[in-house]
C-alpha atoms as a PDB file:
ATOM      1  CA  UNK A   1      88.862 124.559  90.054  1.00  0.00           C
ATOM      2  CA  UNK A   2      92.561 124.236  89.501  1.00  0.00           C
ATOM      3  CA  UNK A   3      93.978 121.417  91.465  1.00  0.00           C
ATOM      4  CA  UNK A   4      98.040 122.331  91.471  1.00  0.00           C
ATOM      5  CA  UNK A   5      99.610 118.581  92.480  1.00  0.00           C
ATOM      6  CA  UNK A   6     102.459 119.017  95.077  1.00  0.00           C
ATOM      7  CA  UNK A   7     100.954 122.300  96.745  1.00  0.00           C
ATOM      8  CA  UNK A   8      99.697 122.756 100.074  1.00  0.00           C
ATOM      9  CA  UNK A   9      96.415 122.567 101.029  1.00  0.00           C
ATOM     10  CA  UNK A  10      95.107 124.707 104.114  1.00  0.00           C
ATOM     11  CA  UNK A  11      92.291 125.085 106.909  1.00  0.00           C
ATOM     12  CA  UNK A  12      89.427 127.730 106.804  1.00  0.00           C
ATOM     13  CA  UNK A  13      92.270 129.833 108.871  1.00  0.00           C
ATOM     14  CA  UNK A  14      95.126 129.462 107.104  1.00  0.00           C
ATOM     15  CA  UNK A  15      96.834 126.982 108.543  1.00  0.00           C
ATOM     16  CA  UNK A  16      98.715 124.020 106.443  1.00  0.00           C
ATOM     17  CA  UNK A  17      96.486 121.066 106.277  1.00  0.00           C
ATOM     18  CA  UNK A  18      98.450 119.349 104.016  1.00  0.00           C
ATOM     19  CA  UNK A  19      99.616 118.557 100.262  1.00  0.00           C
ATOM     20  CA  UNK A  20      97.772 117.563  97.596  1.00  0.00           C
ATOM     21  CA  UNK A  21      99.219 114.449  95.972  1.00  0.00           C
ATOM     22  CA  UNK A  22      97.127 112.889  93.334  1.00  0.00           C
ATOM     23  CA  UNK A  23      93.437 113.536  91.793  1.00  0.00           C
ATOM     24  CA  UNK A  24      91.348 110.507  91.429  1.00  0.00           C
ATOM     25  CA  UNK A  25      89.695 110.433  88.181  1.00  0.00           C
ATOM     26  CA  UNK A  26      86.793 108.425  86.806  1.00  0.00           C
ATOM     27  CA  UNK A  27      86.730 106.961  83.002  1.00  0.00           C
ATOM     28  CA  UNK A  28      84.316 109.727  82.182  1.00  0.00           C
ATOM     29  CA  UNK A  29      86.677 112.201  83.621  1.00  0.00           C
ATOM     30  CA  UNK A  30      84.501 113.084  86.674  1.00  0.00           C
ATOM     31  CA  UNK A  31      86.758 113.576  89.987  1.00  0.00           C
ATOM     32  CA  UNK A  32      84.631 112.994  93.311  1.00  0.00           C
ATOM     33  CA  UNK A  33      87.909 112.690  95.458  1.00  0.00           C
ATOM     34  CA  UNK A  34      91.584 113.982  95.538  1.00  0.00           C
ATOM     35  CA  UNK A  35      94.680 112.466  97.832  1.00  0.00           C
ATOM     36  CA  UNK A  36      96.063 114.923 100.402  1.00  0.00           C
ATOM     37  CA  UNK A  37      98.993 113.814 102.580  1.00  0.00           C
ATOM     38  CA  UNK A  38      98.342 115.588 105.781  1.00  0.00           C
ATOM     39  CA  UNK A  39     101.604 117.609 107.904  1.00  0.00           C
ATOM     40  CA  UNK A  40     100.308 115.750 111.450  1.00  0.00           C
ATOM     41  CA  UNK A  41     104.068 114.429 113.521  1.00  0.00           C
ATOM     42  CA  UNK A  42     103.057 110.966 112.062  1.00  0.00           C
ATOM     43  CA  UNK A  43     101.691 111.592 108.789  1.00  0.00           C
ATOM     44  CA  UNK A  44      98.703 110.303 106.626  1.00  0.00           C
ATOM     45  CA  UNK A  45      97.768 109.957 103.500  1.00  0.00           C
ATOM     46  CA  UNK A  46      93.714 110.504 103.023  1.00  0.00           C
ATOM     47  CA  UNK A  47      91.104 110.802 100.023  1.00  0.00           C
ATOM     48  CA  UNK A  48      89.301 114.044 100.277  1.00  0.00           C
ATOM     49  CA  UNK A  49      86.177 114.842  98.754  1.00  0.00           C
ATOM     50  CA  UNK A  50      86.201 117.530  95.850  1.00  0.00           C
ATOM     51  CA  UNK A  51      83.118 118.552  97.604  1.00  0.00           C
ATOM     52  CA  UNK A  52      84.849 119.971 100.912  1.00  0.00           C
ATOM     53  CA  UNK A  53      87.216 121.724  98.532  1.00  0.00           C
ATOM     54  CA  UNK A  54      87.335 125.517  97.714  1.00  0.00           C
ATOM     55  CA  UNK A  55      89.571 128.154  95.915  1.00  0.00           C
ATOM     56  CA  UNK A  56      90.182 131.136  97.945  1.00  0.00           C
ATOM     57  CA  UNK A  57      92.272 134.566  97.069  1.00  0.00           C
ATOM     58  CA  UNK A  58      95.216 133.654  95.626  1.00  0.00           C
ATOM     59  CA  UNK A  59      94.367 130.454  94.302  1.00  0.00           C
ATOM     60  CA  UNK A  60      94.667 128.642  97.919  1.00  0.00           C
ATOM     61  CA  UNK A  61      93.431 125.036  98.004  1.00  0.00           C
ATOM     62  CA  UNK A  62      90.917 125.605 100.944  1.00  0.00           C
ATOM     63  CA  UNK A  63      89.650 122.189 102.767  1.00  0.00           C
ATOM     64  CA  UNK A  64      86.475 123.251 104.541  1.00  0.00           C
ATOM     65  CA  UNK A  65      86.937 120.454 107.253  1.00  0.00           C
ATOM     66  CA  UNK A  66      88.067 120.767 110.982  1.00  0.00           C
ATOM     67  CA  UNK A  67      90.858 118.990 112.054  1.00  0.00           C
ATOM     68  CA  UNK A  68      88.685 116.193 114.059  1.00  0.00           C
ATOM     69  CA  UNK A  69      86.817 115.922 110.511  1.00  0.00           C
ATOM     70  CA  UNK A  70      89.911 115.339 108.596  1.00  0.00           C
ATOM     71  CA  UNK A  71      91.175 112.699 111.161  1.00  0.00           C
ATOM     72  CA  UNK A  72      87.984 110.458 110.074  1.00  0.00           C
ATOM     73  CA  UNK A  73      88.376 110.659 105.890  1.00  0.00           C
ATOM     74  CA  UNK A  74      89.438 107.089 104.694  1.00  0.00           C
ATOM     75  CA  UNK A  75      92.912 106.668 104.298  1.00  0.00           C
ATOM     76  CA  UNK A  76      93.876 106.341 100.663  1.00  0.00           C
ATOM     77  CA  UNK A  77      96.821 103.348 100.407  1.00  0.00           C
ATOM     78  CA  UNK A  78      99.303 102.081  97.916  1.00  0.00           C
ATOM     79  CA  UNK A  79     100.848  98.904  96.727  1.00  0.00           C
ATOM     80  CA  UNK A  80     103.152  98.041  93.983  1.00  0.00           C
ATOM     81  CA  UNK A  81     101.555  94.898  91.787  1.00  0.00           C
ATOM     82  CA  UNK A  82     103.538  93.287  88.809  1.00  0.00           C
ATOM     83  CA  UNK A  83     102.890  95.194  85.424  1.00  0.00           C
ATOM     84  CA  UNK A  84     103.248  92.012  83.146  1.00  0.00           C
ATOM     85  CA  UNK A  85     101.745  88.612  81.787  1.00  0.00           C
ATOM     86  CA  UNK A  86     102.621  85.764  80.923  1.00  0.00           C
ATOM     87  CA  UNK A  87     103.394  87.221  77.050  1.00  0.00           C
ATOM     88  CA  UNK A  88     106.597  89.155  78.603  1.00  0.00           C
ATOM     89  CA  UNK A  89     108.331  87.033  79.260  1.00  0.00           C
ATOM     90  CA  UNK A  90     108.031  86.586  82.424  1.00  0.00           C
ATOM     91  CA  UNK A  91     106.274  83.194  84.765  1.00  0.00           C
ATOM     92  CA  UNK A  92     103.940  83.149  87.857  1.00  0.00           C
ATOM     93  CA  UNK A  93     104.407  79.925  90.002  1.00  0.00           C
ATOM     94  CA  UNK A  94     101.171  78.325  90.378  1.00  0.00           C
ATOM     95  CA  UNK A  95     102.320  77.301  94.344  1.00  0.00           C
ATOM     96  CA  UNK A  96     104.368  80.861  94.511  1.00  0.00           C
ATOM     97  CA  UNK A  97     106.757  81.082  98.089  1.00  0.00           C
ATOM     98  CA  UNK A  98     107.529  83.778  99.912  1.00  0.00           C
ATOM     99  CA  UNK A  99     110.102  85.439  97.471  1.00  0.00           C
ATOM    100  CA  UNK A 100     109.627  82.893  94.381  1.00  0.00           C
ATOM    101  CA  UNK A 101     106.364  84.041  92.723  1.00  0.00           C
ATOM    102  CA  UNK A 102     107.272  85.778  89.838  1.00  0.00           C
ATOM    103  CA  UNK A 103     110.581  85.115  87.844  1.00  0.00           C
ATOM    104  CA  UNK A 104     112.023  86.414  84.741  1.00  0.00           C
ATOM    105  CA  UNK A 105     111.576  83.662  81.732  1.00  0.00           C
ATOM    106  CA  UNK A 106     115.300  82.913  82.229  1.00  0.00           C
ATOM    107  CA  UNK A 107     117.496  83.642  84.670  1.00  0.00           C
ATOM    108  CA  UNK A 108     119.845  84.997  82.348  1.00  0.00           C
ATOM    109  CA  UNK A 109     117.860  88.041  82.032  1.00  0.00           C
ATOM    110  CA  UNK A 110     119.307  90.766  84.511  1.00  0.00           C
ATOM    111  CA  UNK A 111     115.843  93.372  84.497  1.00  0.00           C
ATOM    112  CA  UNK A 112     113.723  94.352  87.159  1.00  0.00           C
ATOM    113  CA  UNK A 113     110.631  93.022  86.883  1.00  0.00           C
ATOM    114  CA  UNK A 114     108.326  95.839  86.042  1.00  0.00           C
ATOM    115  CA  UNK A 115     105.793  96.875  88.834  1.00  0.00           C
ATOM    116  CA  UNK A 116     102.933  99.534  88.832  1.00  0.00           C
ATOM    117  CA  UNK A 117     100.921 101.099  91.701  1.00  0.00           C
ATOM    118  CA  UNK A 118      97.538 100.579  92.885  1.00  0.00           C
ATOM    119  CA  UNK A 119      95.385 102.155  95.253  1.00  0.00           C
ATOM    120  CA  UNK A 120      92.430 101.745  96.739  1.00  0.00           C
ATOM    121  CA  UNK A 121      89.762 103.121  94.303  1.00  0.00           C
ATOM    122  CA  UNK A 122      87.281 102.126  92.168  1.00  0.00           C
ATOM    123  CA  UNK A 123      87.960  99.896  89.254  1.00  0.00           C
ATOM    124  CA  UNK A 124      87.047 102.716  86.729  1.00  0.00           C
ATOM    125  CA  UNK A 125      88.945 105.164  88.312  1.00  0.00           C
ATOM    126  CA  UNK A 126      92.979 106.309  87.939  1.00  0.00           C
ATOM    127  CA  UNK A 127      94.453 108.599  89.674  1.00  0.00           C
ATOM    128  CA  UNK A 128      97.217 111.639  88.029  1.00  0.00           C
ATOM    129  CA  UNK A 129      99.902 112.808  89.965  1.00  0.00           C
ATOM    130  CA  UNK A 130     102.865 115.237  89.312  1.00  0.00           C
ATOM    131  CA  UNK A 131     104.749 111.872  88.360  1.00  0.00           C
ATOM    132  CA  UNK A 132     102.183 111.384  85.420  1.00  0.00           C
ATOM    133  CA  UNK A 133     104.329 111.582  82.238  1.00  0.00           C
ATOM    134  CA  UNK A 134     102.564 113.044  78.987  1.00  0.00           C
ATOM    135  CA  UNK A 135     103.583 111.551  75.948  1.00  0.00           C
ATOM    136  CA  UNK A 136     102.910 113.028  72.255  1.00  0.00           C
ATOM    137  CA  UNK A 137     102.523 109.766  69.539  1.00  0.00           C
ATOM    138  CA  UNK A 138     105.814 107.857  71.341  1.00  0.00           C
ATOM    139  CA  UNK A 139     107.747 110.548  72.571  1.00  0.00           C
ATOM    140  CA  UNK A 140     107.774 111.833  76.117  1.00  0.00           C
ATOM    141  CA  UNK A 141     107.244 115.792  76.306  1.00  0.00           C
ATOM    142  CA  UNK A 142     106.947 116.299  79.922  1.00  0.00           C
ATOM    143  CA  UNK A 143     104.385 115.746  83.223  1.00  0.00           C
ATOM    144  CA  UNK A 144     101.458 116.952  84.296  1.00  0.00           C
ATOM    145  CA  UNK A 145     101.237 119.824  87.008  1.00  0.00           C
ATOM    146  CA  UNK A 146      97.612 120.969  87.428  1.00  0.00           C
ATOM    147  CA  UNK A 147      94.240 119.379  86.425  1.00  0.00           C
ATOM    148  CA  UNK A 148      91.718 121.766  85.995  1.00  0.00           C
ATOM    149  CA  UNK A 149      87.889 121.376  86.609  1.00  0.00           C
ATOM    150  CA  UNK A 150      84.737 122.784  85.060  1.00  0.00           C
ATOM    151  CA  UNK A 151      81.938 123.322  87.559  1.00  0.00           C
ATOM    152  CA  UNK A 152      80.964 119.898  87.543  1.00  0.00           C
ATOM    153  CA  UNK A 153      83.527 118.119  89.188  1.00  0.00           C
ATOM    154  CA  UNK A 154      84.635 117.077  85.094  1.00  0.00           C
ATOM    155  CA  UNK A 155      88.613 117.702  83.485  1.00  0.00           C
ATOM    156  CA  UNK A 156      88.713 120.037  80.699  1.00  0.00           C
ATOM    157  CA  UNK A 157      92.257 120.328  80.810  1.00  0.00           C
ATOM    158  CA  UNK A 158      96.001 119.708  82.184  1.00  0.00           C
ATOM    159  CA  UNK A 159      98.547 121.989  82.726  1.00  0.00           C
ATOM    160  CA  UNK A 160     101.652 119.917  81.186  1.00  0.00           C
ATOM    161  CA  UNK A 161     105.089 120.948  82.254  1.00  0.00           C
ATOM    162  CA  UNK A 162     107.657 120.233  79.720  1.00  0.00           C
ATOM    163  CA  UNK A 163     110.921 118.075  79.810  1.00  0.00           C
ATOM    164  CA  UNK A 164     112.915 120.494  78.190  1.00  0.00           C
ATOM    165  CA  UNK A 165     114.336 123.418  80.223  1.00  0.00           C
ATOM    166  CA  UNK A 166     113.529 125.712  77.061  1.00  0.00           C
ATOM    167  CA  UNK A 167     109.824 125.539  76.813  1.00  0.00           C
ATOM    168  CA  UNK A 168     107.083 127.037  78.974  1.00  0.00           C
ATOM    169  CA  UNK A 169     104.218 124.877  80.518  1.00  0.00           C
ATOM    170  CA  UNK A 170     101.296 124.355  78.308  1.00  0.00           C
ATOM    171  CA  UNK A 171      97.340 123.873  78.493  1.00  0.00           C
ATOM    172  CA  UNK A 172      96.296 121.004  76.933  1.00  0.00           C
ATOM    173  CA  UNK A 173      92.527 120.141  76.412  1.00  0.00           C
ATOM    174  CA  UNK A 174      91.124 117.274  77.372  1.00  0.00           C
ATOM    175  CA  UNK A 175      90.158 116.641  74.153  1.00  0.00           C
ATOM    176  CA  UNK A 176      93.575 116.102  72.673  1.00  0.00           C
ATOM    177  CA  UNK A 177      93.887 113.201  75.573  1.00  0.00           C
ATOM    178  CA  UNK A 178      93.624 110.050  73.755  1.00  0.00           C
ATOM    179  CA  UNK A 179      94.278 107.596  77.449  1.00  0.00           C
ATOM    180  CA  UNK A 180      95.190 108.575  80.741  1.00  0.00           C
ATOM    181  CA  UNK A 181      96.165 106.632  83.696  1.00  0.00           C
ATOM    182  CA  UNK A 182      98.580 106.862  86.869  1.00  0.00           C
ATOM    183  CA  UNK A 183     102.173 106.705  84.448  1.00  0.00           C
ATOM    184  CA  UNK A 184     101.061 108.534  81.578  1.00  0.00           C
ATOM    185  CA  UNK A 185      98.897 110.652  79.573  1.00  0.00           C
ATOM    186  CA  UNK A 186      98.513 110.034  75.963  1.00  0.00           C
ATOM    187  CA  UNK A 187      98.207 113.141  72.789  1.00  0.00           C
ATOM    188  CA  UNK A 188      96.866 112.013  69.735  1.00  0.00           C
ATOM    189  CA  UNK A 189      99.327 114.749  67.895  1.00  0.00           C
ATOM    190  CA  UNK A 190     102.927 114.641  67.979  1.00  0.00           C
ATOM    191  CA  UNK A 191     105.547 116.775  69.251  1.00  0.00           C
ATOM    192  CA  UNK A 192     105.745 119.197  66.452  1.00  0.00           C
ATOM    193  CA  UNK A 193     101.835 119.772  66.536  1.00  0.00           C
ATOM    194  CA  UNK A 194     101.439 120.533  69.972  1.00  0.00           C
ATOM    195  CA  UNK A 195     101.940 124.486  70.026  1.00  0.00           C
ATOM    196  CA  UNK A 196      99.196 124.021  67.259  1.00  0.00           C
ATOM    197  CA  UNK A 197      96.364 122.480  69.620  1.00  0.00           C
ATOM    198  CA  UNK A 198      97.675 124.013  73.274  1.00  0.00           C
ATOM    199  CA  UNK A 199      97.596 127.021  75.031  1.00  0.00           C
ATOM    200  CA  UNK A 200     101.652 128.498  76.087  1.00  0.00           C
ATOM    201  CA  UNK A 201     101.540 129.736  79.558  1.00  0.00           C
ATOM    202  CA  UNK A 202     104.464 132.284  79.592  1.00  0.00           C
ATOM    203  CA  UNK A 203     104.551 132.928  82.963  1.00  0.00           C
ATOM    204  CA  UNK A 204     104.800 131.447  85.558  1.00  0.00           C
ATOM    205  CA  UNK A 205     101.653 132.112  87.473  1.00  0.00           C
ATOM    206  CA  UNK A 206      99.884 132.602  84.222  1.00  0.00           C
ATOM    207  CA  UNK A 207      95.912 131.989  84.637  1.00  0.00           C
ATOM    208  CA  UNK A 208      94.578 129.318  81.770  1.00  0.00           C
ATOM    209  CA  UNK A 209      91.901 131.083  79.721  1.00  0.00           C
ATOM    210  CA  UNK A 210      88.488 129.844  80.630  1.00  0.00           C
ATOM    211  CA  UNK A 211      86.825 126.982  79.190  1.00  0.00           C
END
């Protein structure tokens, strides 16, 4: 099954359903659930089951639910949690106030502090969106665009769509993954030995070769 991020999903009849957001992977790589943001007036966001989810002509993302159905799926939600410890630099207030929790080591130091998000899932599950950077040994290369599914619900492989303007998406194995997680997926080859261990896809609607 080819899971496109950022493409619609749609009813037994055609009609738009929603989008598919994220896929909500396991540390074994098994995906049992996928987020779809739905296209009601006041919109939700909702984990689907992979089991509910077909491939029709075209490649169409088919949710085999009825409307009613997909008003009862759990909603999937979101918060943005402090990616740090104490080691960066940064200090947690024992007694934090509203607004005083976390602080930068000094206040001379103008940064951000760094966040990350975190849904509702299982604690040995991540989830991959179209915001998922890839990164080859330290260098960023691009995102990933599809994850792609054997019969078993398990990733064999991401479509990665480059950075540069100049190179065509690729089909990377899962085995060339050395971490994953909800920023970024890690090669263990660089930049120059990519074309040697992925698939180009030329065109645009090319079809990855079978596992």
């Amino acid at each position: 099954m080819r899971l496109d991020l950022e493409t619609e999903i749609r009813l037994p009849d055609g009609v738009r359903a929603g989008v598919l957001q994220k896929v909500i992977v396991d540390q074994h790589g098994h995906v049992e659930n996928v987020v779809m943001a739905t296209v009601d007036l006041v919109s939700r966001t909702v984990k689907v089951p992979i089991s509910v989810l077909s491939e029709e002509a075209g490649d169409v993302l088919t949710i085999n639910l009825s409307p009613d159905e997909i008003d009862q799926l759990p909603a999937y939600e979101e918060q943005l949690v402090p990616a740090i410890s104490e080691g960066d630099g940064w200090s947690f207030n024992p007694e934090p106030v509203p607004g005083a929790d976390v602080f930068p080591g000094t206040l001379y130091d103008p940064g951000m502090m760094p966040v990350t998000e975190q849904g509702n899932i299982a604690p040995d599950e991540t989830t991959l969106s179209q915001g998922t950077q890839i990164w080859c040994e330290g260098e960023s290369w691009g995102v990933v665009d599809e994850v792609l599914l054997d019969d078993d619900g398990i990733v064999y492989a991401f479509v990665g769509r480059p950075d540069a303007v100049d190179e065509h998406d690729r089909l990377i194995p899962i085995g060339l993954v050395s971490e994953y997680g909800p920023s970024v997926v890690v090669l263990n080859c660089t930049r120059a030995d990519l074309p040697n261990y992925t698939q180009e896809l030329v065109h645009e609607h090319e079809e990855p070769d079978a596992e």
